[in-house]
C-alpha atoms as a PDB file:
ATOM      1  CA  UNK A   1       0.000   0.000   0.000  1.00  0.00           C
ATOM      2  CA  UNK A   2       1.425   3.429  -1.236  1.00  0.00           C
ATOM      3  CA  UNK A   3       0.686   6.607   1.273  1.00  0.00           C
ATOM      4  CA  UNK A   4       1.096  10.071  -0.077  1.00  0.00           C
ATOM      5  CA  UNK A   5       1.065  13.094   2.172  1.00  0.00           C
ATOM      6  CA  UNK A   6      -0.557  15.924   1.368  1.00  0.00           C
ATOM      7  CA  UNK A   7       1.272  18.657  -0.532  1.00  0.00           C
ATOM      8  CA  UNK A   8       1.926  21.771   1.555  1.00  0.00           C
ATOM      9  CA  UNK A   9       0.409  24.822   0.092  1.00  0.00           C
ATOM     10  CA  UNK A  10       0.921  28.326   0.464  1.00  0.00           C
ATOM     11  CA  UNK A  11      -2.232  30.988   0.009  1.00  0.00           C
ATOM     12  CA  UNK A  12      -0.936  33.910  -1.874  1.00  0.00           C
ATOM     13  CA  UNK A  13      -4.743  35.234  -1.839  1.00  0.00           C
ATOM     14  CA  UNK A  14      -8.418  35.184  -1.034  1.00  0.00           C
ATOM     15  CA  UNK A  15     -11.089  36.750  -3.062  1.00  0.00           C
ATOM     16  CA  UNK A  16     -14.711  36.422  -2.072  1.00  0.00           C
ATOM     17  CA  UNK A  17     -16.806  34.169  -3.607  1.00  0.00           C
ATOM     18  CA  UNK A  18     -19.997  36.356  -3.987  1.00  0.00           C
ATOM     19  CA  UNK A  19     -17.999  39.279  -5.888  1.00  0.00           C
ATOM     20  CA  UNK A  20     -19.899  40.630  -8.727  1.00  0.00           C
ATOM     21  CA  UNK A  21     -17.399  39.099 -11.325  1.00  0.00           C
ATOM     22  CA  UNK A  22     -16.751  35.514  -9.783  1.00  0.00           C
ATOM     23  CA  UNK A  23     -13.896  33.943  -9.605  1.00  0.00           C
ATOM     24  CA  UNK A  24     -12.164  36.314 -12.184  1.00  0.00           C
ATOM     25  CA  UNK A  25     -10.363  38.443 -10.020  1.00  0.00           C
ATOM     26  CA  UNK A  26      -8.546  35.383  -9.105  1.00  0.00           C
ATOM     27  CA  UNK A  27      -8.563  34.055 -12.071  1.00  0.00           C
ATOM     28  CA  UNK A  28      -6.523  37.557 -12.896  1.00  0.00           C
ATOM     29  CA  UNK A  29      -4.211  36.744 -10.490  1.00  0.00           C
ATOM     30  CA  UNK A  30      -2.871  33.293 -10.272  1.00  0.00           C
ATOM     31  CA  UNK A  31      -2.116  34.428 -14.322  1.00  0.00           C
ATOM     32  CA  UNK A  32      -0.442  37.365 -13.119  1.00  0.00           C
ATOM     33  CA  UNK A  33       1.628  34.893 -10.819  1.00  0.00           C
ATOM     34  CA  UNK A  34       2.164  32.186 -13.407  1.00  0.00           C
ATOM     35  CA  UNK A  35       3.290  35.208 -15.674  1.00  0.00           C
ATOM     36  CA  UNK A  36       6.255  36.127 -12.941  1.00  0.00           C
ATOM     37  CA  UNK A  37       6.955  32.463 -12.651  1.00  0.00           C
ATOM     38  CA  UNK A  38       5.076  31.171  -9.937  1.00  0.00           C
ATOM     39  CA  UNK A  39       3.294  28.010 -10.432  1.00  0.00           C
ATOM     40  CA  UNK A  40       0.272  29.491  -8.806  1.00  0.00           C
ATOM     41  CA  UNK A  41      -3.833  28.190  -9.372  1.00  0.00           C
ATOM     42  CA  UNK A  42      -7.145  28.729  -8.131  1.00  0.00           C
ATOM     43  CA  UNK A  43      -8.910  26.232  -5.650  1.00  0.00           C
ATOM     44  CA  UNK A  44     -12.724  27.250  -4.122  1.00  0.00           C
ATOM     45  CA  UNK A  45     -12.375  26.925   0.245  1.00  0.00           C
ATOM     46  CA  UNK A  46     -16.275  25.900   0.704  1.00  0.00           C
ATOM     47  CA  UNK A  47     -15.768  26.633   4.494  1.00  0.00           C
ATOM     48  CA  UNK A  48     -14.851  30.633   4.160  1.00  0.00           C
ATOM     49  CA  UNK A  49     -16.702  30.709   0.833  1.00  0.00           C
ATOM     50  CA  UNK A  50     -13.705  32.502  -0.941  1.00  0.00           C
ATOM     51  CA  UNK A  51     -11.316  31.584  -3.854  1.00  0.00           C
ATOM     52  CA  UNK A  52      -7.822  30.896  -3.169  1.00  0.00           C
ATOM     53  CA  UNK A  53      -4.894  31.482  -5.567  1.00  0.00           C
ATOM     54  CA  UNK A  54      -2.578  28.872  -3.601  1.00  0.00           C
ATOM     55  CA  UNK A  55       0.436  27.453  -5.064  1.00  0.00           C
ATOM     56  CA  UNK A  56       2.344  24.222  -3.867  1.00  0.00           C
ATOM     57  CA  UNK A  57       5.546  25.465  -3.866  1.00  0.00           C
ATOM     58  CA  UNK A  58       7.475  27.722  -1.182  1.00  0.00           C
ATOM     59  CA  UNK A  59       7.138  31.303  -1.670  1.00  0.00           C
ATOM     60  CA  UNK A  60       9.352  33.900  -0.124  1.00  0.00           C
END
């Protein structure tokens, strides 16, 4: 049996989930990110109702 642990990940920002434009403004971002070279995505937290641009790898 093969266990993986979960991969640490690192919020770089929340947007709310009931803003006018959806998810776009985050959407916006994590490209912005990608665009400086961070591997960065957008994940919905159903708990705090937001969207997360999180990536998986260590930011300074």
């Amino acid at each position: 049996m093969t266990t993986t642990l979960p991969a640490q990940r690192t919020i770089l920002e929340r947007f709310p989930a009931g803003h006018p434009r959806g998810s776009w403004p985050a959407d916006e971002y994590a490209t912005a990110q990608r665009a400086q070279g961070i591997d960065a995505r957008v994940v919905m937290d159903l708990d705090s109702d937001q969207f997360l641009v999180v990536t998986d790898t260590t930011t300074q």
